[in-house]
C-alpha atoms as a PDB file:
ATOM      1  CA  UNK A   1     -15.176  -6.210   5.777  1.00  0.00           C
ATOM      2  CA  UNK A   2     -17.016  -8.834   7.721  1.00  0.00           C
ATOM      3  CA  UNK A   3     -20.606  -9.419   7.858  1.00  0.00           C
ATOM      4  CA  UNK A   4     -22.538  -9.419  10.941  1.00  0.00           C
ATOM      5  CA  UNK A   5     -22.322 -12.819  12.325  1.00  0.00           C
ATOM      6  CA  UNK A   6     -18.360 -12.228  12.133  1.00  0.00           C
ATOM      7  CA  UNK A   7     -16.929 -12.913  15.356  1.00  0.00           C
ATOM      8  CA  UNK A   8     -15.154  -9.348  16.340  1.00  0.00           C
ATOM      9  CA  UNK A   9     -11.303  -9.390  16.171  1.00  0.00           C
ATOM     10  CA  UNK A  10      -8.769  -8.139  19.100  1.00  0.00           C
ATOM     11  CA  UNK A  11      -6.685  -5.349  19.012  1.00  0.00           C
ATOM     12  CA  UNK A  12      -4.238  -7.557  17.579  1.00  0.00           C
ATOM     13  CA  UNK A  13      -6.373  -9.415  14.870  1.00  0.00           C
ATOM     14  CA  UNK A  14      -7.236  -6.408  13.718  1.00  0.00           C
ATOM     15  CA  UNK A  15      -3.333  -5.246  13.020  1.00  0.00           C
ATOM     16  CA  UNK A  16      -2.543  -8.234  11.406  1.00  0.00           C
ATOM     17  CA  UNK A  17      -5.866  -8.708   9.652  1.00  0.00           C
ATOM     18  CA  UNK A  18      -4.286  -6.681   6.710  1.00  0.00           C
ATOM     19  CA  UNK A  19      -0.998  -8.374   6.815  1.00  0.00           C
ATOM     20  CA  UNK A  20      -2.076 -11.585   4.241  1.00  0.00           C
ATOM     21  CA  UNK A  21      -5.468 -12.206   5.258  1.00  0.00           C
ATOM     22  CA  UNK A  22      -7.016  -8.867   3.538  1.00  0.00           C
ATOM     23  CA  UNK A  23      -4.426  -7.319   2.355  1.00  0.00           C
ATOM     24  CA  UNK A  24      -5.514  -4.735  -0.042  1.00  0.00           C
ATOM     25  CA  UNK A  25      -3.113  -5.504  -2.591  1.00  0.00           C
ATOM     26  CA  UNK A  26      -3.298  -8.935  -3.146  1.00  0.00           C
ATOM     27  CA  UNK A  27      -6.661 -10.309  -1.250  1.00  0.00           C
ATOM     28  CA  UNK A  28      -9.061  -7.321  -2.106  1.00  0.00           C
ATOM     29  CA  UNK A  29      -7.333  -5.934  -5.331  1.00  0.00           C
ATOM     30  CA  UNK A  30      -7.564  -2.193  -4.415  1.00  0.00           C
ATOM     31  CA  UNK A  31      -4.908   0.268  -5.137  1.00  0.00           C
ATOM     32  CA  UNK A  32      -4.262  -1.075  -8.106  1.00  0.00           C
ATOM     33  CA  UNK A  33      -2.648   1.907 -10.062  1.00  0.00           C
ATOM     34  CA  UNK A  34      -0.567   3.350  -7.845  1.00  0.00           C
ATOM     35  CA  UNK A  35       0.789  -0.415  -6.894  1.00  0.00           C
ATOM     36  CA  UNK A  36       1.700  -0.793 -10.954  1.00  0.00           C
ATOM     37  CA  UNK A  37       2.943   2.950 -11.229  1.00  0.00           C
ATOM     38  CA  UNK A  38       5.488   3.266  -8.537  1.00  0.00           C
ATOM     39  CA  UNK A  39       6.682  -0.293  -8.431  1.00  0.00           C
ATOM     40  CA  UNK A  40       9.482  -0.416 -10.627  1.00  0.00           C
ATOM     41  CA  UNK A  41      11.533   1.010  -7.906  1.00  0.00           C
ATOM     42  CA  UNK A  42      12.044  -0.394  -4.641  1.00  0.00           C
ATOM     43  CA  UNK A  43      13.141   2.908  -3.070  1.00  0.00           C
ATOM     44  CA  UNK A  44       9.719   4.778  -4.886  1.00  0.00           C
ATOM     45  CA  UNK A  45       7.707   1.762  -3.496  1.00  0.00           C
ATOM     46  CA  UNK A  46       8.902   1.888  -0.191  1.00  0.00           C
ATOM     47  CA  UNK A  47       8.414   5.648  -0.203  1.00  0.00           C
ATOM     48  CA  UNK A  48       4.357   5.636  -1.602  1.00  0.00           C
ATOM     49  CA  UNK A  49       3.821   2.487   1.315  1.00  0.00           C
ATOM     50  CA  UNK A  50       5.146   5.059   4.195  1.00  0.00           C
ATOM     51  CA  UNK A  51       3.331   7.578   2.915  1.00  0.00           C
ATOM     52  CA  UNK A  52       0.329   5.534   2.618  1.00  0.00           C
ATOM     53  CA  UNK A  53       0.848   4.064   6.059  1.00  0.00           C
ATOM     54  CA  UNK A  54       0.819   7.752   7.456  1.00  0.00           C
ATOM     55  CA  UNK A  55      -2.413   8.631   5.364  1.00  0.00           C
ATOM     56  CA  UNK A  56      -4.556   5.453   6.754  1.00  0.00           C
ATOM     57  CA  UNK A  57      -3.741   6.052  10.710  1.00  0.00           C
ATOM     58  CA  UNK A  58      -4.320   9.425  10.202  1.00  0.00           C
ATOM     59  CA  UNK A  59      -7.572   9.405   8.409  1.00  0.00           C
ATOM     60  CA  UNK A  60      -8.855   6.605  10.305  1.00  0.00           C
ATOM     61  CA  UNK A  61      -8.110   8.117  13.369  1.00  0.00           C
ATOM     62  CA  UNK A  62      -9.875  11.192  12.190  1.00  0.00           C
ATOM     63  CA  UNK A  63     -13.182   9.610  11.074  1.00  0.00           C
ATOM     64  CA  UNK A  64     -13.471   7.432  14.061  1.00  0.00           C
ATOM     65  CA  UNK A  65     -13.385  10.189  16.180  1.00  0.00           C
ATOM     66  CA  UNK A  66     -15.502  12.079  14.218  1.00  0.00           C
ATOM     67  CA  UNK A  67     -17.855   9.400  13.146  1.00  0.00           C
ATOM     68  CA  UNK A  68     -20.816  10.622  15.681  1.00  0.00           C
ATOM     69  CA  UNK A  69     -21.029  13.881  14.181  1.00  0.00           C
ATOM     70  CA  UNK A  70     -20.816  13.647  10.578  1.00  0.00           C
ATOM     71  CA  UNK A  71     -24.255  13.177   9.290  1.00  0.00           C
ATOM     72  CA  UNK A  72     -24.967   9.911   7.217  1.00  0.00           C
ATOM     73  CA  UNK A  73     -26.287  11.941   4.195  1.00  0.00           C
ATOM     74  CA  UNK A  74     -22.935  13.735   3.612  1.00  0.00           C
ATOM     75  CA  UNK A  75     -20.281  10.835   5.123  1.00  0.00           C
ATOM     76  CA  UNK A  76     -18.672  10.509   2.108  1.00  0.00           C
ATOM     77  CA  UNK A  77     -17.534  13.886   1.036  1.00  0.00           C
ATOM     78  CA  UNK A  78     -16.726  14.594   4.978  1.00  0.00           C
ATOM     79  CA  UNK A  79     -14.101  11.479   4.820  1.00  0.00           C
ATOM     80  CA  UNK A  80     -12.770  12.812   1.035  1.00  0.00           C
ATOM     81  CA  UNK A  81     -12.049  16.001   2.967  1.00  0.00           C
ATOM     82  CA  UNK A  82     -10.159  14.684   5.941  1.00  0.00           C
ATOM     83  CA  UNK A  83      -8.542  12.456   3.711  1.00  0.00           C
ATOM     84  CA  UNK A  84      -7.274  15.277   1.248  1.00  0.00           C
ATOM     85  CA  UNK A  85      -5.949  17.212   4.534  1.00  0.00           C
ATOM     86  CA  UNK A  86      -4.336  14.427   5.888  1.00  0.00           C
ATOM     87  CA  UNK A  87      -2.335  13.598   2.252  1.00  0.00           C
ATOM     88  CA  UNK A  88      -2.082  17.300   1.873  1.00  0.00           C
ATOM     89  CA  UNK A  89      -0.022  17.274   4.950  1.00  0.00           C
ATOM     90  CA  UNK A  90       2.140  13.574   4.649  1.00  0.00           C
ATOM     91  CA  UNK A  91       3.145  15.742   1.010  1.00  0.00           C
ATOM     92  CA  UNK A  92       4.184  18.777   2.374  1.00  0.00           C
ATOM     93  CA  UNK A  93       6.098  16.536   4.874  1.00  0.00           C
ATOM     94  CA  UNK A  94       7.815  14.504   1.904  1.00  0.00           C
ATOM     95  CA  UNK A  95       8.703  17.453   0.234  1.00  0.00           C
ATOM     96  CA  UNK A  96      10.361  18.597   2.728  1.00  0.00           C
ATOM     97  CA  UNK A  97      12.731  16.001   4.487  1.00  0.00           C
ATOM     98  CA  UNK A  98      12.583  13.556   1.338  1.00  0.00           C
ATOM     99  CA  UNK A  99      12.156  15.668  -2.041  1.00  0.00           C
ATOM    100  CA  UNK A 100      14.021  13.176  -4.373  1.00  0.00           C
ATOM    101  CA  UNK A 101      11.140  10.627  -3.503  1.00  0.00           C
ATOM    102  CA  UNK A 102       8.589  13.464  -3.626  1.00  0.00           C
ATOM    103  CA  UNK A 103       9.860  14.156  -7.182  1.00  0.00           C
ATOM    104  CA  UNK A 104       9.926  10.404  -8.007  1.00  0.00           C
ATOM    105  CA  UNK A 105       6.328  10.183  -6.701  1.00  0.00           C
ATOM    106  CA  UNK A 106       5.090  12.893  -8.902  1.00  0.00           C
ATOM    107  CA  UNK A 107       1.131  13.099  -9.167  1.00  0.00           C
ATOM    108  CA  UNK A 108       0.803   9.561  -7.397  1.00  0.00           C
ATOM    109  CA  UNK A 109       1.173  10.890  -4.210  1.00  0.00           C
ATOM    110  CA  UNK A 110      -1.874  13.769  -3.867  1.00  0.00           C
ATOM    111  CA  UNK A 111      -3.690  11.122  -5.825  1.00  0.00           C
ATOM    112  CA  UNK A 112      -3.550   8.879  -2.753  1.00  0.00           C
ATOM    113  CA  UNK A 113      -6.197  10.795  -2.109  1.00  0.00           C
ATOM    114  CA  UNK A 114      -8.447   8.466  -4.411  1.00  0.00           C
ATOM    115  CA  UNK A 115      -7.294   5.263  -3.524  1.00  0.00           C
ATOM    116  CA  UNK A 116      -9.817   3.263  -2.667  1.00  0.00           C
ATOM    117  CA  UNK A 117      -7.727   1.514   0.237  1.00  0.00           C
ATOM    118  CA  UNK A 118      -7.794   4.698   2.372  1.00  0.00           C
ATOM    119  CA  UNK A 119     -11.944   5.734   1.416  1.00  0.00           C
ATOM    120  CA  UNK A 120     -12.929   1.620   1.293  1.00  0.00           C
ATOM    121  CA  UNK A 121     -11.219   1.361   5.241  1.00  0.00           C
ATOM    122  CA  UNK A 122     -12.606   4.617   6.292  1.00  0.00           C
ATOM    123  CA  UNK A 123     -16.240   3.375   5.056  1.00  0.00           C
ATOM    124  CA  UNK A 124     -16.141   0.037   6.727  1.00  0.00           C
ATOM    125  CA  UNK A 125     -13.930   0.083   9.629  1.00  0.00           C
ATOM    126  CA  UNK A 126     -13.240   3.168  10.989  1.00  0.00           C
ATOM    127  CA  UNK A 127     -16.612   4.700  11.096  1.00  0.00           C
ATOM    128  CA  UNK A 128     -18.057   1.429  12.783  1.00  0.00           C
ATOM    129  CA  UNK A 129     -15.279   1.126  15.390  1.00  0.00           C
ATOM    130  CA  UNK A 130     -13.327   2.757  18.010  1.00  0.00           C
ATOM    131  CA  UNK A 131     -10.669   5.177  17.656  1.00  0.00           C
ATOM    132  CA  UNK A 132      -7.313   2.651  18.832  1.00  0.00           C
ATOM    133  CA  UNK A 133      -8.751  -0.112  16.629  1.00  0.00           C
ATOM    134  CA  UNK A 134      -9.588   2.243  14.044  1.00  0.00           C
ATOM    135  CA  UNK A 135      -6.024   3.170  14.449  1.00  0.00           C
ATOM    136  CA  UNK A 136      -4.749  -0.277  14.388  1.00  0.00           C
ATOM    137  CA  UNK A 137      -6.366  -0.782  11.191  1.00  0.00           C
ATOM    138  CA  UNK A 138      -5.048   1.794   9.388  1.00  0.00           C
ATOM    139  CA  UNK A 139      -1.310   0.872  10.478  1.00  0.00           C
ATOM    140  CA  UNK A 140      -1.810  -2.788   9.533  1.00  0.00           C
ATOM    141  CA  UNK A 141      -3.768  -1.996   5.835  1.00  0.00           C
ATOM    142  CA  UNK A 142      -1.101  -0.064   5.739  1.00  0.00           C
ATOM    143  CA  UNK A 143       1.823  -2.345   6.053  1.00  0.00           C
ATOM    144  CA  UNK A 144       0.253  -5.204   3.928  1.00  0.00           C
ATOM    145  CA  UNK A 145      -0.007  -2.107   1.248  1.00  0.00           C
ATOM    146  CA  UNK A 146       3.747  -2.053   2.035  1.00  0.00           C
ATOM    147  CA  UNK A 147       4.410  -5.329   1.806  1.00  0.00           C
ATOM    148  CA  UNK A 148       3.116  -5.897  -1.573  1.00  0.00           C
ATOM    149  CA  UNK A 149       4.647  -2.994  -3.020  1.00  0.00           C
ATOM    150  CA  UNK A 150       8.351  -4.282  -1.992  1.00  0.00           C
ATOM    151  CA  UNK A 151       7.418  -7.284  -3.196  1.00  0.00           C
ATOM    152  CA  UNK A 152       6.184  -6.374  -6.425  1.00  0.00           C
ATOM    153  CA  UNK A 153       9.090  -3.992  -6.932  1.00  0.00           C
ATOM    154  CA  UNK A 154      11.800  -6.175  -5.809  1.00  0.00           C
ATOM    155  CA  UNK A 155      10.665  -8.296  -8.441  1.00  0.00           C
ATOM    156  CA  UNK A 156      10.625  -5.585 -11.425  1.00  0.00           C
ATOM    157  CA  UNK A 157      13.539  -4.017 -10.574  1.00  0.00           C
ATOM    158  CA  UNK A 158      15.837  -6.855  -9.897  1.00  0.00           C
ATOM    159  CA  UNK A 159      14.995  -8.496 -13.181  1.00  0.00           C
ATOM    160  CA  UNK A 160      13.494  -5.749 -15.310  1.00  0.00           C
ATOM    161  CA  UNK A 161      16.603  -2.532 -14.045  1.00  0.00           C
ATOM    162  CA  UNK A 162      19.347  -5.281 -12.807  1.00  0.00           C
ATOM    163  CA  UNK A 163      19.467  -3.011  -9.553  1.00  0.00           C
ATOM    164  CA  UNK A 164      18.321  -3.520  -6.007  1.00  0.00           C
ATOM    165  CA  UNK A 165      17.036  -0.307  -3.699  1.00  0.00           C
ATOM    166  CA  UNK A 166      19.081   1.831  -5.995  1.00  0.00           C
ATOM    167  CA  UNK A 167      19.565   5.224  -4.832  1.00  0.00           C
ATOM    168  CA  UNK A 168      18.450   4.220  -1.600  1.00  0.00           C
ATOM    169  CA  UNK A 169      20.216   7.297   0.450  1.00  0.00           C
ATOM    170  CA  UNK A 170      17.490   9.381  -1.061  1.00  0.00           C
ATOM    171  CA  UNK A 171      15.112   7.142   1.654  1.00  0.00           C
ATOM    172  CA  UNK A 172      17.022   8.518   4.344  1.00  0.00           C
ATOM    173  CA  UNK A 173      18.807  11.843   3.220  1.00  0.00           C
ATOM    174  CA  UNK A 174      19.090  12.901   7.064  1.00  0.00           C
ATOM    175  CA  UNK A 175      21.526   9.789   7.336  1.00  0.00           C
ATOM    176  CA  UNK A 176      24.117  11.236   5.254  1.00  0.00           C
ATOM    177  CA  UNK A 177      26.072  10.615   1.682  1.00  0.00           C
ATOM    178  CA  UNK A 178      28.534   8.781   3.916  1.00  0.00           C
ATOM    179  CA  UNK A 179      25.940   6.862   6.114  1.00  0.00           C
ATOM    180  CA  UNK A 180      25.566   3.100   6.200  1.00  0.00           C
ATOM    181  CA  UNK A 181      28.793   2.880   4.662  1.00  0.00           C
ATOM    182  CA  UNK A 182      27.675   4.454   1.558  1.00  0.00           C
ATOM    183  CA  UNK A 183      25.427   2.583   0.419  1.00  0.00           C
ATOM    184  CA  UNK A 184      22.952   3.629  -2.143  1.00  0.00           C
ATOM    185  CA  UNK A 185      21.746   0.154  -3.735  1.00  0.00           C
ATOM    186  CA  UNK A 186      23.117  -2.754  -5.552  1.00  0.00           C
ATOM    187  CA  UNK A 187      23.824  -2.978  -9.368  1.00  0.00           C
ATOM    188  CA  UNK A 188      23.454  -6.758  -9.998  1.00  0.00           C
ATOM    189  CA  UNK A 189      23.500  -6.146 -13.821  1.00  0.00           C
ATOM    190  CA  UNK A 190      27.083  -5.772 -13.857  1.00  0.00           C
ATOM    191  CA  UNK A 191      28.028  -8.169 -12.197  1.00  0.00           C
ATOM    192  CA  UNK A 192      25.865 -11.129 -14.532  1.00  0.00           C
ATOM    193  CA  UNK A 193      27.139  -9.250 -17.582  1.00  0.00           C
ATOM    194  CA  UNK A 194      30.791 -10.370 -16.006  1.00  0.00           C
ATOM    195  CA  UNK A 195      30.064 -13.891 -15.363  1.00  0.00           C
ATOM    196  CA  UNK A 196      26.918 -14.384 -17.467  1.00  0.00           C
ATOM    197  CA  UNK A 197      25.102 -13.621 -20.820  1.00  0.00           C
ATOM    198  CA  UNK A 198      22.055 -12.298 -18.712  1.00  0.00           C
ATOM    199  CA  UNK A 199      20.837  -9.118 -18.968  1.00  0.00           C
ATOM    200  CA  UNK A 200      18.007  -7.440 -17.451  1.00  0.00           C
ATOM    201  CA  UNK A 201      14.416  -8.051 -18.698  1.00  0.00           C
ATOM    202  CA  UNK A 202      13.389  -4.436 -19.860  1.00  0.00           C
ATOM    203  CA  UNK A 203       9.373  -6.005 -20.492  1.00  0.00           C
ATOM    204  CA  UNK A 204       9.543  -5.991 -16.445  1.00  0.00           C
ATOM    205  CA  UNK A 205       9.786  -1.920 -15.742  1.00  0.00           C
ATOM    206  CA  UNK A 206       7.171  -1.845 -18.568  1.00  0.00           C
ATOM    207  CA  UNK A 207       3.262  -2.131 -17.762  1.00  0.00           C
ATOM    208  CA  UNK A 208       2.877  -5.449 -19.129  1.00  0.00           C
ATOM    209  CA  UNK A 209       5.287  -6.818 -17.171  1.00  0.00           C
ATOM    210  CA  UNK A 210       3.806  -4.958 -14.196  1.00  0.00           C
ATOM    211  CA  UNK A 211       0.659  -7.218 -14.771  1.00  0.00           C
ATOM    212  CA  UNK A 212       2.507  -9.791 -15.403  1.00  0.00           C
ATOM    213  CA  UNK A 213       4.530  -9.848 -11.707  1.00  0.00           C
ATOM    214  CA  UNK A 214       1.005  -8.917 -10.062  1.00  0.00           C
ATOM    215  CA  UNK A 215      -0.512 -11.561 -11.739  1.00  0.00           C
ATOM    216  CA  UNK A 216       2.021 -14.224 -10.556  1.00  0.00           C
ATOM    217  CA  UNK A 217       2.955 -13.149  -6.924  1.00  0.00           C
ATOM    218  CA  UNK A 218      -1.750 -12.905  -6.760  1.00  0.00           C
ATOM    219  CA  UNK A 219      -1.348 -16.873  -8.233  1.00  0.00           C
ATOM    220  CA  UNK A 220       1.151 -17.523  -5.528  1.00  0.00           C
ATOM    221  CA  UNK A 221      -0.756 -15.805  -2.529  1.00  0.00           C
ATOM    222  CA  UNK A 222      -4.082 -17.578  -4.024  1.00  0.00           C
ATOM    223  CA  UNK A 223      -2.288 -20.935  -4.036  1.00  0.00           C
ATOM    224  CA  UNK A 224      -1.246 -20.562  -0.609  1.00  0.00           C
ATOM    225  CA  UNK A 225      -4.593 -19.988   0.462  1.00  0.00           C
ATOM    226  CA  UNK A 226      -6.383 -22.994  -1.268  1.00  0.00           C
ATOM    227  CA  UNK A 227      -4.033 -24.961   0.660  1.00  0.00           C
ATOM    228  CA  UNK A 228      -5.275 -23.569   3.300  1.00  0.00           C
ATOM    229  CA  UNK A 229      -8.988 -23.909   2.754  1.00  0.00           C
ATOM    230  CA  UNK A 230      -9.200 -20.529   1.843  1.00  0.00           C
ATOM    231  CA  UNK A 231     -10.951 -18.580  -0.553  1.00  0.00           C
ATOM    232  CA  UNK A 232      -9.691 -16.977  -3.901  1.00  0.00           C
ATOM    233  CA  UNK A 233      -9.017 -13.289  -3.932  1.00  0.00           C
ATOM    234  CA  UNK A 234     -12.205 -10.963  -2.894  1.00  0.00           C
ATOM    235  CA  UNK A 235     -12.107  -8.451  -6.288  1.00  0.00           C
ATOM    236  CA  UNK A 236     -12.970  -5.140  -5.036  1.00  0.00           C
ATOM    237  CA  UNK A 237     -15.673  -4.303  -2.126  1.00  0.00           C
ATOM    238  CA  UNK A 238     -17.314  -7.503  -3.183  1.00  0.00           C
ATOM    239  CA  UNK A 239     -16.216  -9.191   0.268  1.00  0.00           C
ATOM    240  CA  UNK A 240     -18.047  -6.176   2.084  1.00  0.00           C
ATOM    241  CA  UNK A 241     -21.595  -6.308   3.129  1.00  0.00           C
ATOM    242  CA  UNK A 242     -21.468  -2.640   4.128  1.00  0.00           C
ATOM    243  CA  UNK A 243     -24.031  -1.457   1.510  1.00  0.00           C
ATOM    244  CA  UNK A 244     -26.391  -4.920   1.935  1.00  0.00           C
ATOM    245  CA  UNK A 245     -26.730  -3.579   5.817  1.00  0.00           C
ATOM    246  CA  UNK A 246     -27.589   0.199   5.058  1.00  0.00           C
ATOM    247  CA  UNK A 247     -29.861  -1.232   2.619  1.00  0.00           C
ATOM    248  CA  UNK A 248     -31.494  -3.959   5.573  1.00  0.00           C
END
């Protein structure tokens, strides 16, 4: 995402490169639907960032070691298809060992397919670089996905449900009913409908108040970086110079 008078970035600059600095959520403002879409659960949101996480190494591991060999003319489709394999795969593996968060999913998860995090990273990173850093790359886009999905959906389900990581055993169904002392989330509602007159804010599970959380937690990330020095948040693949080179 740099240009070409960027100064290159360690091993570990380039893990936590996607942590805050570019993370695709909140700096580059990719993976937009699926971020909205899933995020009204914690449990849903922490399954899609795994998955995700999974997807990115995966492909970008792929395409980096490919990258020689697939011709320039057809690069495009060739990542599309290693990417489909690779979320083909993560979804038979979800379906299997987690199927409550498969089912919770739904059509979001083949349709990471087309999020523009995993083709965008597979464009400008791991076809220009090495297979461990390409590797790296995908692990840390992956977490700052993460990341901003818990955040998000900590958010709209706290206020918006009154719960916190409710049914959470379906995370980790190998753990047992029993495991973790049976835990399987918090419900906060009832206890403020005991001691208060709050109730949950049902606008927050809703679109709009989707927006309205990605909107403010964006504000708060683009405050933090003006204080900084900083820039504001990169919209898109404006911050890349990938096409300005192939057209130099």
């Amino acid at each position: 995402m740099a240009n070409e008078n960027t100064p290159k970035v360690g091993a570990l600059g380039t893990l936590t490169n996607g942590f805050v600095k570019e993370n695709p959520v909140l700096r580059l403002v990719l993976g937009t639907c699926p971020t909205l879409a899933v995020s009204t659960s914690m449990v849903s949101a922490i399954g899609m960032g795994i998955a995700t996480i999974m997807v990115l190494i995966l492909s970008n591991t792929i395409i980096s070691l490919f990258k020689r060999i697939i011709p320039s003319k057809v690069r495009i489709p060739a990542y599309i298809v290693v990417i489909s394999s690779m979320v083909t795969v993560v979804s038979m593996l979800v379906k299997a060992f987690v199927p409550v968060i498969y089912e919770a999913l739904g059509v979001y998860l083949p349709l990471i397919t087309v999020n523009c995090i995993i083709l965008g990273r597979a464009e400008s990173f791991a076809s220009k670089n090495s297979v461990i850093l390409s590797a790296l790359d995908g692990l840390g886009m992956g977490i700052g996905f993460l990341a901003a999905l818990f955040s998000i959906s900590f958010l709209r389900e706290f206020v918006g449900s009154g719960t916190l990581l409710n049914n959470f055993t379906s995370l980790v169904p190998f753990l047992g009913e029993n495991a973790l002392g049976g835990f399987n989330g918090l419900d906060v509602a009832s206890f403020f409908a005991q001691n208060t007159n709050l109730e949950p804010v049902k606008l927050l599970i809703l679109p709009a108040g989707g927006f309205l959380i990605y909107g403010f937690i964006m504000a708060l990330v683009n405050r933090m970086n003006h204080k900084k020095g900083k820039p504001s948040v990169t919209m898109g693949c404006e911050g890349c110079n990938a096409c300005e080179k192939e057209a130099k």
